[in-house]
N, C-alpha and C. Protein backbone atom coordinates (compact mmCIF):
# COMPACT_ATOMS: atom_id res chain seq x y z
N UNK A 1 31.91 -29.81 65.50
CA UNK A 1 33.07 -30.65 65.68
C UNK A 1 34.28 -29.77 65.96
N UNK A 2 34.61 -29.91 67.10
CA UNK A 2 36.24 -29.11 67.56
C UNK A 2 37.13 -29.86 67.67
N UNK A 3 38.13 -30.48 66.59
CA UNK A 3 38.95 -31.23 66.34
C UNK A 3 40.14 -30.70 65.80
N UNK A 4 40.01 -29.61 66.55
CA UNK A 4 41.35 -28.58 65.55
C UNK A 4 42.81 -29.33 66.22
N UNK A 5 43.32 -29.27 64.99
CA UNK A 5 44.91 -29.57 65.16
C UNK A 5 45.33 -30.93 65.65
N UNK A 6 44.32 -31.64 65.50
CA UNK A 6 44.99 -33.82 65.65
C UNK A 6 44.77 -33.55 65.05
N UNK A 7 46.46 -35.02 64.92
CA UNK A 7 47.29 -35.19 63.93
C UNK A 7 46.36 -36.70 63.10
N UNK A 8 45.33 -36.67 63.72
CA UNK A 8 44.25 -37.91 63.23
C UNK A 8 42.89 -37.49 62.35
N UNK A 9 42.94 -36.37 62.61
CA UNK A 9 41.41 -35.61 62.62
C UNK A 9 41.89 -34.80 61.21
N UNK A 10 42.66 -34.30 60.87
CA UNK A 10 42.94 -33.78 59.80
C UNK A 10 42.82 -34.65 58.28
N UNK A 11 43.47 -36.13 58.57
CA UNK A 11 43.50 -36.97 57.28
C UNK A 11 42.56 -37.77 57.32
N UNK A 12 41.59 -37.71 56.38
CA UNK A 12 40.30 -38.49 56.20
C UNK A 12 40.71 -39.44 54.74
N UNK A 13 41.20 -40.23 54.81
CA UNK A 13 41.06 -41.76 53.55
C UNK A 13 39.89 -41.58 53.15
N UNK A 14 40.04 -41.91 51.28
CA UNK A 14 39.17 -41.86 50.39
C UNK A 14 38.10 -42.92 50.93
N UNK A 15 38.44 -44.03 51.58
CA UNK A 15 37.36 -45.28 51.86
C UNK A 15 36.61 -44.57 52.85
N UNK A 16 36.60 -44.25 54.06
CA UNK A 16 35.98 -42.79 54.78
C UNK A 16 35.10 -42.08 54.96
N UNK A 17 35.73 -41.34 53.56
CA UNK A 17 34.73 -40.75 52.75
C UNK A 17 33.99 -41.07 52.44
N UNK A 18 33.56 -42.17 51.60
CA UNK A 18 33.15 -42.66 50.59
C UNK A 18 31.80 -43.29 51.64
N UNK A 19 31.81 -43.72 52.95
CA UNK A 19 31.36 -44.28 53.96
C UNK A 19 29.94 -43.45 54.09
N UNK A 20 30.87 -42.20 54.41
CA UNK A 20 29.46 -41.20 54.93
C UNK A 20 28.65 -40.59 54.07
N UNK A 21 27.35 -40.18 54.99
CA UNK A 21 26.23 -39.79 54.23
C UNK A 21 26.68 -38.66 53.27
N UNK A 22 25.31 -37.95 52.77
CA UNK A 22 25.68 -36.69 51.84
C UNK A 22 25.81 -35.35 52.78
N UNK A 23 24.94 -35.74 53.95
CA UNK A 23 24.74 -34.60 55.17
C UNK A 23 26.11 -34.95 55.28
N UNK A 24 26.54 -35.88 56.01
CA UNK A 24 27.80 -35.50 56.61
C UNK A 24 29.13 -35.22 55.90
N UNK A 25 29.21 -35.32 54.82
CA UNK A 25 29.94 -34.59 54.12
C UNK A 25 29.95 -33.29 53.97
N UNK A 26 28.91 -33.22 53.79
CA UNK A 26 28.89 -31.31 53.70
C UNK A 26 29.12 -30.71 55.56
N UNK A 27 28.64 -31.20 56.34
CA UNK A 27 29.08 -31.24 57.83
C UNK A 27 30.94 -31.18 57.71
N UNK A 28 31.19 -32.45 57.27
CA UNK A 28 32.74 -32.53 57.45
C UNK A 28 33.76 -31.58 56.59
N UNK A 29 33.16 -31.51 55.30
CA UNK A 29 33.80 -30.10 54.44
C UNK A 29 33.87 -28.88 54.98
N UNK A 30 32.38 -28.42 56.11
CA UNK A 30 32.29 -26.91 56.17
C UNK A 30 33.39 -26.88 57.51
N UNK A 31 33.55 -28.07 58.69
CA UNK A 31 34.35 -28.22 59.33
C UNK A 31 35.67 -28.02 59.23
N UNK A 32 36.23 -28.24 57.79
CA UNK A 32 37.58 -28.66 57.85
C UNK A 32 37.99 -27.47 56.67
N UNK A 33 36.78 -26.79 56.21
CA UNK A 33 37.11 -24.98 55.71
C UNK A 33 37.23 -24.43 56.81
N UNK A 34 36.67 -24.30 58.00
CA UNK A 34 36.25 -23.34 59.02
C UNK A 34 38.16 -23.40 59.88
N UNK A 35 38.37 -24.97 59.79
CA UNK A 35 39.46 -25.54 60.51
C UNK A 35 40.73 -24.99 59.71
N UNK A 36 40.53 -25.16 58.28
CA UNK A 36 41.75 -24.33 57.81
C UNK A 36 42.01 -22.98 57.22
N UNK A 37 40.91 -22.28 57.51
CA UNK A 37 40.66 -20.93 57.57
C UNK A 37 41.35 -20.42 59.22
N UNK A 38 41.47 -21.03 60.16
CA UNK A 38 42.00 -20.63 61.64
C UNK A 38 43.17 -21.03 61.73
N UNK A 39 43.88 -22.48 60.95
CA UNK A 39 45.27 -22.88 60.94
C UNK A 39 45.83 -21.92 59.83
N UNK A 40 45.58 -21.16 58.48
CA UNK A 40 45.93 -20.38 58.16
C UNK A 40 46.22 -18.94 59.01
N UNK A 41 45.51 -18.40 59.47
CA UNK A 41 45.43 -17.23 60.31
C UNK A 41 46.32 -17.58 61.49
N UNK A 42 46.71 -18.49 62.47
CA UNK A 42 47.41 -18.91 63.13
C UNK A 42 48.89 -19.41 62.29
N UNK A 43 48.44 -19.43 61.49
CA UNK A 43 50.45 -19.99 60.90
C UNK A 43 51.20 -18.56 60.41
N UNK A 44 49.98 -17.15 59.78
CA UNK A 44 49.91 -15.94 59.22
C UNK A 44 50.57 -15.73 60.83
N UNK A 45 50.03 -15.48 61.88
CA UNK A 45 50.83 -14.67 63.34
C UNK A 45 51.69 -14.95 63.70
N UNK A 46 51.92 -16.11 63.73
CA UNK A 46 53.25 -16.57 64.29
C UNK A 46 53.26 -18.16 63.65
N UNK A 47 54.48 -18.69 63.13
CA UNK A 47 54.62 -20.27 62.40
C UNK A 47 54.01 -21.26 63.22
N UNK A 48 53.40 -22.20 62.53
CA UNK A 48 53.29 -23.44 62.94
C UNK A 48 54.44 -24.42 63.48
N UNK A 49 54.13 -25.24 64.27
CA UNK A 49 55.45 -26.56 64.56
C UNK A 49 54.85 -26.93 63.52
N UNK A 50 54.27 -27.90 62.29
CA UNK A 50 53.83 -28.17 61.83
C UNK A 50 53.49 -27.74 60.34
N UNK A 51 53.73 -27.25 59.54
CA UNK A 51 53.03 -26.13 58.98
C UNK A 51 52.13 -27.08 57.76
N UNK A 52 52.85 -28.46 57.57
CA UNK A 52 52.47 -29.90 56.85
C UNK A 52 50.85 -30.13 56.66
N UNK A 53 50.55 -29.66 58.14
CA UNK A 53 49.14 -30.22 58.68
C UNK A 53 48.28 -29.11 57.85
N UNK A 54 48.69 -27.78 57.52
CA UNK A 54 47.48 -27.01 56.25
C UNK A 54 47.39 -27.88 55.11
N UNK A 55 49.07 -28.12 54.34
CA UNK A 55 48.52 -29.09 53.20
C UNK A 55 47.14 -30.26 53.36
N UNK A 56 47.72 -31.00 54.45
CA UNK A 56 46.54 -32.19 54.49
C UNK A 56 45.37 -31.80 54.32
N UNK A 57 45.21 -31.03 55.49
CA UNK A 57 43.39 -30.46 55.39
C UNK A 57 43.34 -29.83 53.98
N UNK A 58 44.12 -29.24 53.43
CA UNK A 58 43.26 -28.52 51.99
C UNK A 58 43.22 -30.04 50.92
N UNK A 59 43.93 -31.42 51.37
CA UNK A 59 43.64 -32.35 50.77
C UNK A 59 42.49 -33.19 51.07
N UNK A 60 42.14 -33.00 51.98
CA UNK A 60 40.96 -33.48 52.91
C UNK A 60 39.99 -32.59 52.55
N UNK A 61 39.88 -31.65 51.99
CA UNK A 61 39.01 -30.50 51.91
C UNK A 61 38.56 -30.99 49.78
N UNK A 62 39.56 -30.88 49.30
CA UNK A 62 39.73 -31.50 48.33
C UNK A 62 39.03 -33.03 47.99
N UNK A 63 39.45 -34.23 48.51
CA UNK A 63 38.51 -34.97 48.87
C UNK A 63 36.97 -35.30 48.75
N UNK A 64 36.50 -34.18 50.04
CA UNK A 64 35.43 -34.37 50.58
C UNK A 64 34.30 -33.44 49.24
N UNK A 65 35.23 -32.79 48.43
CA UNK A 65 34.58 -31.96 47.41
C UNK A 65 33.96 -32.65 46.43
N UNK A 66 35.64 -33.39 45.56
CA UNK A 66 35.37 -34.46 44.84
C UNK A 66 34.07 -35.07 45.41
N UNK A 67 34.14 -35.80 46.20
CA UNK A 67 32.88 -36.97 46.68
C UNK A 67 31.52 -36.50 46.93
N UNK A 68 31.63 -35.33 47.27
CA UNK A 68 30.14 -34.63 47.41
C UNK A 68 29.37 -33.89 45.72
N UNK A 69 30.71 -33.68 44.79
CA UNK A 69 30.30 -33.18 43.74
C UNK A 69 30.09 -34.67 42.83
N UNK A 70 30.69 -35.84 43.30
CA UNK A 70 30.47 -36.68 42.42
C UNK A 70 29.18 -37.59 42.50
N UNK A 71 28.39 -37.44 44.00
CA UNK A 71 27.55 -37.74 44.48
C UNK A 71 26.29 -37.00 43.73
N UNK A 72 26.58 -35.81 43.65
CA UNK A 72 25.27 -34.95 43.15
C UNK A 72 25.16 -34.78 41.82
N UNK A 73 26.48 -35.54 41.19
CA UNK A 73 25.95 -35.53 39.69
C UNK A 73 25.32 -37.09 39.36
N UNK A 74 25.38 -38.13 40.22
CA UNK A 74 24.65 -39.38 40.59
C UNK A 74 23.29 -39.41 40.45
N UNK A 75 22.67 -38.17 41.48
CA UNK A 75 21.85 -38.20 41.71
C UNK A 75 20.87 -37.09 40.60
C-alpha cells in the first residue's frame, strides 16, 4: 500500500478498525510504521507543511495496536 501523505489515508476511525480482519491489521500497522518511519526522516531533512500528519499516524499506529493486541488476547 503506497498511500503516503493523504490527508485521508493517515486517519483510520476506531469503527474501521474494528471492521478488518486480523491479517489486515497487521498489513495496515506494518504500513503505517514503514509510513511514519519515512514522514519522520523527511520532516528530520527539511520541515513538513504539515508536521500534524506524524501525530495522526502514530495515533493510527496506536489504534491498530490496541485492536490487534486486544484481538489476540480473545483468542
Amino acid at each position: 500500500m503506497t498511500m503516503l501523505y493523504q490527508e485521508n489515508s493517515i486517519k483510520m476511525k476506531q469503527q474501521e478498525i474494528t471492521k478488518l480482519t486480523v491479517d489486515d491489521v497487521k498489513n495496515r500497522l506494518a504500513d503505517f510504521t514503514e509510513q511514519l518511519a519515512k514522514m519522520k526522516l523527511t520532516h528530520s531533512v527539511s520541515p513538513m507543511e504539515n508536521p500534524m500528519q506524524i501525530r495522526s499516524v502514530r495515533k493510527t499506529i496506536a489504534r491498530l495496536s490496541t485492536e490487534l493486541t486486544k484481538r489476540e488476547a480473545q483468542a
